[in-house]
Every structure is written in structure tokens, then in C-alpha cells.
Protein backbone atom coordinates (compact mmCIF):
# COMPACT_ATOMS: atom_id res chain seq x y z
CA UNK A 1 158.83 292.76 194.57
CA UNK A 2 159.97 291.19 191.17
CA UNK A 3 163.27 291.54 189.76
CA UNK A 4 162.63 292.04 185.45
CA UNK A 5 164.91 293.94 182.94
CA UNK A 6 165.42 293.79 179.69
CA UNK A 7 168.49 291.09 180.07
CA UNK A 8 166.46 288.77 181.90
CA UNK A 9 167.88 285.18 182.41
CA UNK A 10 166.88 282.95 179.55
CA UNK A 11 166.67 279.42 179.69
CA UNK A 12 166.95 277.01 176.85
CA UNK A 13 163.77 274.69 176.41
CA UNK A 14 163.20 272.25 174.03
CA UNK A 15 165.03 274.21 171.66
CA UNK A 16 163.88 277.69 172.31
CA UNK A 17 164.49 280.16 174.98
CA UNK A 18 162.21 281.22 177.42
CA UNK A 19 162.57 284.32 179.37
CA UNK A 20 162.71 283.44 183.35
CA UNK A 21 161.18 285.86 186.13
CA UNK A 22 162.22 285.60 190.02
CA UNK A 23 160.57 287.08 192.53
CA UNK A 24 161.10 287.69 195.79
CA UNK A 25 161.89 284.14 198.24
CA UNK A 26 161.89 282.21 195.13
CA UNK A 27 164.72 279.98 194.87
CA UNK A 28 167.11 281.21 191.75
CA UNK A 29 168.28 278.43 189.18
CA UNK A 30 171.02 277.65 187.31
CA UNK A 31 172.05 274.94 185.14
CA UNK A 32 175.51 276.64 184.52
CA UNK A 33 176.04 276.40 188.76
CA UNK A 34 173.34 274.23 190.21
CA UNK A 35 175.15 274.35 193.91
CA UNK A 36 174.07 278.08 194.29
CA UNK A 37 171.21 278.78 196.28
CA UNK A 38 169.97 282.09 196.28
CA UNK A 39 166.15 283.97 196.49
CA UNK A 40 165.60 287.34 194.76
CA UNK A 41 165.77 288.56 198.35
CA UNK A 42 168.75 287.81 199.37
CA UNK A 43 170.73 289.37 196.38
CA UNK A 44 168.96 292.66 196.97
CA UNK A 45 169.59 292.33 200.53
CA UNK A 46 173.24 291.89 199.67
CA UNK A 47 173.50 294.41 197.11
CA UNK A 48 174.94 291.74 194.77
């Protein structure tokens, strides 16, 4: 199961953003809270 819509998170690289995908157990990051540790599944598990 993958997780895409149209307000995907971007990431600034080198300049330019890149769109991101997650998928499901794939460990979501952020450089805006790098302490939070959540997979694709566990948000839709939690309904977050």
C-alpha cells in the first residue's frame, strides 16, 4: 500500500524540491522533527 496525494511531502535538495513517497513499514522523515518515528503503517493503523 502507498500513501500519494497531490500534497505530498516535499523535501528541499540541493536547491530544489523533490516530491517524497512512503510506503508501507518505511520509516517516515523529517527534518522539521527528526525524534518522530513513524511507518506509513502505523499512521493508517492509527487513523492519524
Amino acid at each position: 500500500m502507498a500513501i500519494y496525494m497531490p500534497n505530498d511531502p516535499l523535501v528541499l535538495v540541493e536547491g530544489l524540491y523533490e516530491e517524497t513517497l512512503y510506503t508501507g513499514d518505511q520509516l517516515i522523515s523529517s527534518p522539521t522533527f527528526p525524534e518522530l518515528k513513524l511507518t506509513v503503517n502505523q499512521i493508517l493503523q492509527q487513523g492519524l
